[in-house]
N, C-alpha and C. Protein backbone atom coordinates (compact mmCIF):
# COMPACT_ATOMS: atom_id res chain seq x y z
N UNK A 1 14.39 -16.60 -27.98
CA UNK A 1 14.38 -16.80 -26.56
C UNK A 1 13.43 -15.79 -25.90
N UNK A 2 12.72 -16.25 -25.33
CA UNK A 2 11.62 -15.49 -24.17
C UNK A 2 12.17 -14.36 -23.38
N UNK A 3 12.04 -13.44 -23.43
CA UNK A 3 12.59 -12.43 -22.52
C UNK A 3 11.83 -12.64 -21.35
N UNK A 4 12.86 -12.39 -19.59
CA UNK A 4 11.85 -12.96 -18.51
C UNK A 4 11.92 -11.20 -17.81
N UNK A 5 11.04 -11.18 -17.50
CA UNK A 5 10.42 -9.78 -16.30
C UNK A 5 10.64 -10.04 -15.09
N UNK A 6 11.69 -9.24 -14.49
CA UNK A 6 12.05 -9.36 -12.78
C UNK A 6 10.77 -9.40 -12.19
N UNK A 7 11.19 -9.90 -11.21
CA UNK A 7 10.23 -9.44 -9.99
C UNK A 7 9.96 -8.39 -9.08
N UNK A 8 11.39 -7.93 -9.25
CA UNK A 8 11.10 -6.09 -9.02
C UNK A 8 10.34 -5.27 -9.99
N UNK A 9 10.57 -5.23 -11.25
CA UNK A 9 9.68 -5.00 -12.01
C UNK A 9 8.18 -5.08 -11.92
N UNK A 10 7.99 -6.50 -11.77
CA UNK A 10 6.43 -6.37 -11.40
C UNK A 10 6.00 -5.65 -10.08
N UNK A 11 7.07 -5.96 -9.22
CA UNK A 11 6.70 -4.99 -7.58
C UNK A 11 6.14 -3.98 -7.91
N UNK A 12 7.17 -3.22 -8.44
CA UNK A 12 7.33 -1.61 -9.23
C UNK A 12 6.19 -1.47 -9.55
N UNK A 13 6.01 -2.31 -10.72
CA UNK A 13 4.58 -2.21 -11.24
C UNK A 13 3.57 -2.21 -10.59
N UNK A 14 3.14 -3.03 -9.85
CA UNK A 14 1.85 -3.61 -8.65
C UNK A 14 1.66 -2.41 -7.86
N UNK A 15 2.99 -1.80 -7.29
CA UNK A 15 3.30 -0.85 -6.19
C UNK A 15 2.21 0.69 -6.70
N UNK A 16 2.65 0.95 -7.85
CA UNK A 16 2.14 1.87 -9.04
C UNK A 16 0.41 1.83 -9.10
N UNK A 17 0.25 0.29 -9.54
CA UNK A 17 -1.18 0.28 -9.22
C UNK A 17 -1.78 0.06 -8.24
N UNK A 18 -1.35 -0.15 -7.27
CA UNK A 18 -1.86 0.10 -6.00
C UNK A 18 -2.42 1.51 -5.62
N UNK A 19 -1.60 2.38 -6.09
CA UNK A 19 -1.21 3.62 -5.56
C UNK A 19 -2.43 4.36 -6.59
N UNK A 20 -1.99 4.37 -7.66
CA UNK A 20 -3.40 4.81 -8.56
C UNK A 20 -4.81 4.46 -8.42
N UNK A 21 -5.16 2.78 -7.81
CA UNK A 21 -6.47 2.25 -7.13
C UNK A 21 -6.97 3.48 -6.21
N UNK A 22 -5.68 3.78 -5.05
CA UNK A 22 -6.25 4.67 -4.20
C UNK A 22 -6.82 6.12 -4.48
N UNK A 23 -5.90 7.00 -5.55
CA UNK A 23 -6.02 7.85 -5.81
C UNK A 23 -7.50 7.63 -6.92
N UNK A 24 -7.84 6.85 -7.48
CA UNK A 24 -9.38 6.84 -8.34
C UNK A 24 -10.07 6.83 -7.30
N UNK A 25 -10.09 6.00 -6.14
CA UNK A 25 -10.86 6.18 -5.11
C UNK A 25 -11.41 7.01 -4.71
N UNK A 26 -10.15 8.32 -4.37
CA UNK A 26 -10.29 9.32 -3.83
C UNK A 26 -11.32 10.57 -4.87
N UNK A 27 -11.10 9.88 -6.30
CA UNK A 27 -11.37 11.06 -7.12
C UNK A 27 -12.86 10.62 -7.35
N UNK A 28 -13.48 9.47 -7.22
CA UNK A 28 -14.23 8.99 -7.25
C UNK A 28 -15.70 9.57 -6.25
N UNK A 29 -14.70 9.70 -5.24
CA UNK A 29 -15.91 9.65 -3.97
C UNK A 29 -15.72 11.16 -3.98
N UNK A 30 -14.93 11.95 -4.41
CA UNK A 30 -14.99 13.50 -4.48
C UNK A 30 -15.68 13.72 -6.14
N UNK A 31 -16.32 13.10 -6.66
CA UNK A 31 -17.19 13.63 -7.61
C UNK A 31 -15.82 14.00 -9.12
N UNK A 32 -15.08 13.84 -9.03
CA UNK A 32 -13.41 14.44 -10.10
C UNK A 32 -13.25 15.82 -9.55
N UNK A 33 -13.13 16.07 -8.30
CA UNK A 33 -12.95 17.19 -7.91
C UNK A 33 -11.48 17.24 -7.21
N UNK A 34 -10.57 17.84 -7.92
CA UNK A 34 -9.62 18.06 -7.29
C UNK A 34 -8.99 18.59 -5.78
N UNK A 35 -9.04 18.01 -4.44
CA UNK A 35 -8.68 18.42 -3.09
C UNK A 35 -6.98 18.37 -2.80
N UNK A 36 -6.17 18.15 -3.76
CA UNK A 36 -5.15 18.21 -3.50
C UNK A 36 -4.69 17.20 -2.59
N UNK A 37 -5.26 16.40 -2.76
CA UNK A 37 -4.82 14.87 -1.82
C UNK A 37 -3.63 14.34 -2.67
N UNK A 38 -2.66 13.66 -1.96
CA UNK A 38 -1.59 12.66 -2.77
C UNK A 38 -1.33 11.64 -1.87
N UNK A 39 -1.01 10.35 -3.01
CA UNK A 39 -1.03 9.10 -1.91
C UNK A 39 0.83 8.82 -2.83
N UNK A 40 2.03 8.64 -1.92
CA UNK A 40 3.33 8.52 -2.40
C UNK A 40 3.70 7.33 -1.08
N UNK A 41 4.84 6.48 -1.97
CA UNK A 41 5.47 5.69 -1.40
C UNK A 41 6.51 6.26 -0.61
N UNK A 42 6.69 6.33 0.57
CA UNK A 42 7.90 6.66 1.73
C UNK A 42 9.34 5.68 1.36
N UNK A 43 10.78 5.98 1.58
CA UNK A 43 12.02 4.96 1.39
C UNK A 43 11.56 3.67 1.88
N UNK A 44 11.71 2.74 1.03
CA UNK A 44 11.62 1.36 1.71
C UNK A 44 12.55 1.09 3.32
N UNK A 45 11.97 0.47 4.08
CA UNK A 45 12.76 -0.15 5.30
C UNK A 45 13.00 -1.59 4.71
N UNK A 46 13.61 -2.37 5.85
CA UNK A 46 13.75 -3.82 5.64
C UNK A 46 13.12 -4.47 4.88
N UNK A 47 11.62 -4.81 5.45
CA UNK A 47 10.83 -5.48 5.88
C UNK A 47 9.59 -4.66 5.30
N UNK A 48 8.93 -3.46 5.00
CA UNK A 48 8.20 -2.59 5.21
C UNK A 48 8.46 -1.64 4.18
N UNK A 49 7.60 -0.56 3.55
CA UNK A 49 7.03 0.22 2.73
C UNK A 49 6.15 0.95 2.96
N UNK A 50 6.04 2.21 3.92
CA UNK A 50 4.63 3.09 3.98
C UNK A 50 4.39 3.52 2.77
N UNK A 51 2.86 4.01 2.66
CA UNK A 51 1.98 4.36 1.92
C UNK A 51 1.64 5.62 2.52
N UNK A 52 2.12 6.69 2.24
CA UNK A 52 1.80 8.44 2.83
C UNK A 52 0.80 9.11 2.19
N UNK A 53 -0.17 9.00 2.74
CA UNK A 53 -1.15 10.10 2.29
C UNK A 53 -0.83 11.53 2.78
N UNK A 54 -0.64 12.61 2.00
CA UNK A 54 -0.69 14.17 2.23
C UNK A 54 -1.92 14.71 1.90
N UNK A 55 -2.57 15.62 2.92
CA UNK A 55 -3.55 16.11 2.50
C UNK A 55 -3.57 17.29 1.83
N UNK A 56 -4.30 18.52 1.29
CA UNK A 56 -4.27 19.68 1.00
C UNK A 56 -3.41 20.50 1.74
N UNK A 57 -3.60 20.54 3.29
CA UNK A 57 -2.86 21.55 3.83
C UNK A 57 -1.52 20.75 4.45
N UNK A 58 -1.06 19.82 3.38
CA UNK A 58 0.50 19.53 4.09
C UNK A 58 0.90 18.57 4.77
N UNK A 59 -0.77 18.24 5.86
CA UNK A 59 -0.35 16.86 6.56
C UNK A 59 -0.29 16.04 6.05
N UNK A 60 0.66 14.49 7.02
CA UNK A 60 0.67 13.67 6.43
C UNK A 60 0.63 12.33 7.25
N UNK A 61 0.45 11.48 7.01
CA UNK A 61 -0.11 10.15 8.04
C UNK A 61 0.16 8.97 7.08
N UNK A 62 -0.04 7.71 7.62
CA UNK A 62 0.10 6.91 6.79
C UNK A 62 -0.93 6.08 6.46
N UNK A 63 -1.28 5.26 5.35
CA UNK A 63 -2.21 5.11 4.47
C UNK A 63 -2.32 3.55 4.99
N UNK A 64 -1.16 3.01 4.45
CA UNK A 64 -0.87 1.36 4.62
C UNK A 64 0.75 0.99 4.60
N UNK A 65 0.93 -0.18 5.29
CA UNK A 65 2.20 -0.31 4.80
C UNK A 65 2.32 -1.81 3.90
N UNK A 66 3.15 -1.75 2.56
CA UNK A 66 3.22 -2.65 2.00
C UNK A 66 4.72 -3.50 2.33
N UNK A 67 4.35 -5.18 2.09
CA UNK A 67 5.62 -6.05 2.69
C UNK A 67 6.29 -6.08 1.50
N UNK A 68 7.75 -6.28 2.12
CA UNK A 68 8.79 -6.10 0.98
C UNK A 68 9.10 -7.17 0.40
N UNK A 69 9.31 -8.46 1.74
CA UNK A 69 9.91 -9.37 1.45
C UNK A 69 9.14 -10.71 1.82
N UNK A 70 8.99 -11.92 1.87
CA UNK A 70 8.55 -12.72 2.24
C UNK A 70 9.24 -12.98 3.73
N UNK A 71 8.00 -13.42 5.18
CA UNK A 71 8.40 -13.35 6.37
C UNK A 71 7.72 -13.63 7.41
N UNK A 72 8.11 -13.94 8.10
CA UNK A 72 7.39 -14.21 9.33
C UNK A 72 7.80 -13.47 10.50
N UNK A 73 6.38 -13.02 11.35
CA UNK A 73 6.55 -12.08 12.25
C UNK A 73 6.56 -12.53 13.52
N UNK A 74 7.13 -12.08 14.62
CA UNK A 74 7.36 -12.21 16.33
C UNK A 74 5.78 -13.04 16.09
N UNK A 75 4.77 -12.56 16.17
CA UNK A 75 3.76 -12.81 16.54
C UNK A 75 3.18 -14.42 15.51
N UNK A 76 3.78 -14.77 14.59
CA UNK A 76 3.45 -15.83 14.05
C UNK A 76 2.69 -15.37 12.60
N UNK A 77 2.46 -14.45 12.22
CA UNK A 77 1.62 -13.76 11.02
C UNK A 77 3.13 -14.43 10.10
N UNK A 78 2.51 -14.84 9.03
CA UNK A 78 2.85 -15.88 7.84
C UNK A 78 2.59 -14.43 7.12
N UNK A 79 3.89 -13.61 6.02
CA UNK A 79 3.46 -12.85 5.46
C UNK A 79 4.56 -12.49 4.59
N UNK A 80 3.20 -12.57 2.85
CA UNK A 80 4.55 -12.74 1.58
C UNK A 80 4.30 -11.31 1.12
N UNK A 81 5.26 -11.10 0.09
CA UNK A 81 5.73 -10.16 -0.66
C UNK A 81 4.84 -9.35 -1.19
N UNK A 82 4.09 -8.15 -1.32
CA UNK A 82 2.86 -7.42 -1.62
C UNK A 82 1.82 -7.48 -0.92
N UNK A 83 1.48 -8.02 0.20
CA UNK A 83 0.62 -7.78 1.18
C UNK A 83 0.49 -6.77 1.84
N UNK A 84 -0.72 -6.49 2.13
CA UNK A 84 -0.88 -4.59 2.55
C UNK A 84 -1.45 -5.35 3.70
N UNK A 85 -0.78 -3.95 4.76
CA UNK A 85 -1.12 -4.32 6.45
C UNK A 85 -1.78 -2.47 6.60
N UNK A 86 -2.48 -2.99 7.74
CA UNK A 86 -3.11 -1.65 8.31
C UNK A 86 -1.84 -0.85 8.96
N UNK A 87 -2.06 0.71 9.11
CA UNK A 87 -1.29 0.72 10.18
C UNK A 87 -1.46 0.87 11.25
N UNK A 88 -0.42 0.71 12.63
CA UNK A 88 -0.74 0.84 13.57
C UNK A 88 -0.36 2.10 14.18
N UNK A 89 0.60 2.55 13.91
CA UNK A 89 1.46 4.18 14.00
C UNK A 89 2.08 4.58 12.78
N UNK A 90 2.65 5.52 12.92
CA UNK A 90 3.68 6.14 12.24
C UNK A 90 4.60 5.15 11.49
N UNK A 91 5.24 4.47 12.12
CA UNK A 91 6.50 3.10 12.31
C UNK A 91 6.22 1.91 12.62
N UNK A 92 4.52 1.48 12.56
CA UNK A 92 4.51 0.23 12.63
C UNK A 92 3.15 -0.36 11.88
N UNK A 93 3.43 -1.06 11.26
CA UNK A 93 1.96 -1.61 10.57
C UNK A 93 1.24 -2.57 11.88
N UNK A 94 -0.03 -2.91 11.73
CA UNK A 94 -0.64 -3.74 12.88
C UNK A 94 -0.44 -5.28 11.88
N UNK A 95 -0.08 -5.88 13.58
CA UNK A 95 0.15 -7.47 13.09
C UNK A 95 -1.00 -8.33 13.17
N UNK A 96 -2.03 -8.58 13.08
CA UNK A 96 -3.61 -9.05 13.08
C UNK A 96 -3.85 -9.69 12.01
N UNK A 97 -4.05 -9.02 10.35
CA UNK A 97 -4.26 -10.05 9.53
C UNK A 97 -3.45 -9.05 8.21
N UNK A 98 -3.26 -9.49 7.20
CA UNK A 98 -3.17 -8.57 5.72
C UNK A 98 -4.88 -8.43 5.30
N UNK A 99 -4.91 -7.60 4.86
CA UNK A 99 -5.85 -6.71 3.72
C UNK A 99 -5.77 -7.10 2.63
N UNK A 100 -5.00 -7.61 2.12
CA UNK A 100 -4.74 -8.00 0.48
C UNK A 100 -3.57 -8.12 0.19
N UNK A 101 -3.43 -8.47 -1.55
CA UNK A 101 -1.91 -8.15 -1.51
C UNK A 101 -1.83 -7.45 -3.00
N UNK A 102 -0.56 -6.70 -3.19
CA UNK A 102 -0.73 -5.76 -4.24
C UNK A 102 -0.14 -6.61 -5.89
N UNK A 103 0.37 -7.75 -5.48
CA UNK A 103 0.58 -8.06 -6.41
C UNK A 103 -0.91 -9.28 -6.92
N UNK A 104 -1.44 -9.77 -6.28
CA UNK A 104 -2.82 -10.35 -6.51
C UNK A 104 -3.65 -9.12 -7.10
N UNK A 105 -3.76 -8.26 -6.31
CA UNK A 105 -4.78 -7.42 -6.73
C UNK A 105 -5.86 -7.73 -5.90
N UNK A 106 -6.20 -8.06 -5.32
CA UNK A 106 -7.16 -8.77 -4.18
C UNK A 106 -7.61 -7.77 -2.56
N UNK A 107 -7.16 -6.90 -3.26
CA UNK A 107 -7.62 -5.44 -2.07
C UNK A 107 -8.78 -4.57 -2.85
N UNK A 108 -9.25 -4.88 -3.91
CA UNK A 108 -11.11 -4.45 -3.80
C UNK A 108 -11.71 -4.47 -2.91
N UNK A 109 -12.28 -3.57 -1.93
CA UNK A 109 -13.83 -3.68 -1.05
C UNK A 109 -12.80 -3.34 0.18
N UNK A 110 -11.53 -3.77 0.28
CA UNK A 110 -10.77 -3.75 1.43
C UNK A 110 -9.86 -2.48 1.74
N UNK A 111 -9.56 -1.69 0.56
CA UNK A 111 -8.66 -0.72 0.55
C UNK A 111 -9.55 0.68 -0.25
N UNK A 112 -9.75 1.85 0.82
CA UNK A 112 -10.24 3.07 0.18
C UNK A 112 -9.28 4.06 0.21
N UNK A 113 -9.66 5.59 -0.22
CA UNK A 113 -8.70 6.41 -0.28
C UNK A 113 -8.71 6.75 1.51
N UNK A 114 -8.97 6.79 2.16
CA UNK A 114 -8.71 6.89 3.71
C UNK A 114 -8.32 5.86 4.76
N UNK A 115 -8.00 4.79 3.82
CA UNK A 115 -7.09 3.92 4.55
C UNK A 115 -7.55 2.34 4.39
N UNK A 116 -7.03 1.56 4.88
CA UNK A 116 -7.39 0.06 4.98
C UNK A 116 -8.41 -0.67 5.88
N UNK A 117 -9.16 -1.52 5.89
CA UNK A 117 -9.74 -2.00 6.58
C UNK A 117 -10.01 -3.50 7.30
């Protein structure tokens, strides 16, 4: 019998490489020079998942936020499970379009180490 792989599992997984995409990014465009940058996942909310970038001296802001669940928003945005949104603050991703999604893999060209586009 086939052993089957959750779908949290793959989240987990996707979530992971997402997170490592950014950080090659970062090491990339700094030559492999270590600045003490870190990109970490914040507690999941509902709906939502920040992406925290810390810099060297401590600060911290947010990167992207990834969707948790499959959903639809006040504003009519159609939006499934691993899709990365810009953010708009602290506590809110912007509702306009997704960037990609992390389980496609489809955030090349769209996602750098300083944020989404």
């Amino acid at each position: 019998m086939e052993k089957q792989v959750s779908v949290v599992n793959d989240f987990d997984f996707a979530k992971s490489v997402y997170l490592d995409f950014i950080k090659s990014d970062y090491t990339v465009t700094w030559g492999g020079q270590d600045k003490q940058s870190d990109w970490t996942l914040d507690k999941a909310g509902q709906k939502y998942q920040r992406v925290i970038h810390t810099s060297m001296g401590g600060q911290r802001s947010v990167h992207s936020f990834i969707v948790l669940r499959d959903h639809t928003t006040k504003q009519g945005l159609v939006l499934k499970q691993g899709d990365i949104l810009k953010a708009a603050s602290w506590k809110a991703p912007a509702m306009n379009f997704t960037r990609g999604n992390i389980l496609e893999q489809n955030y090349v060209g769209r996602v750098r180490w300083t944020g989404v586009g």
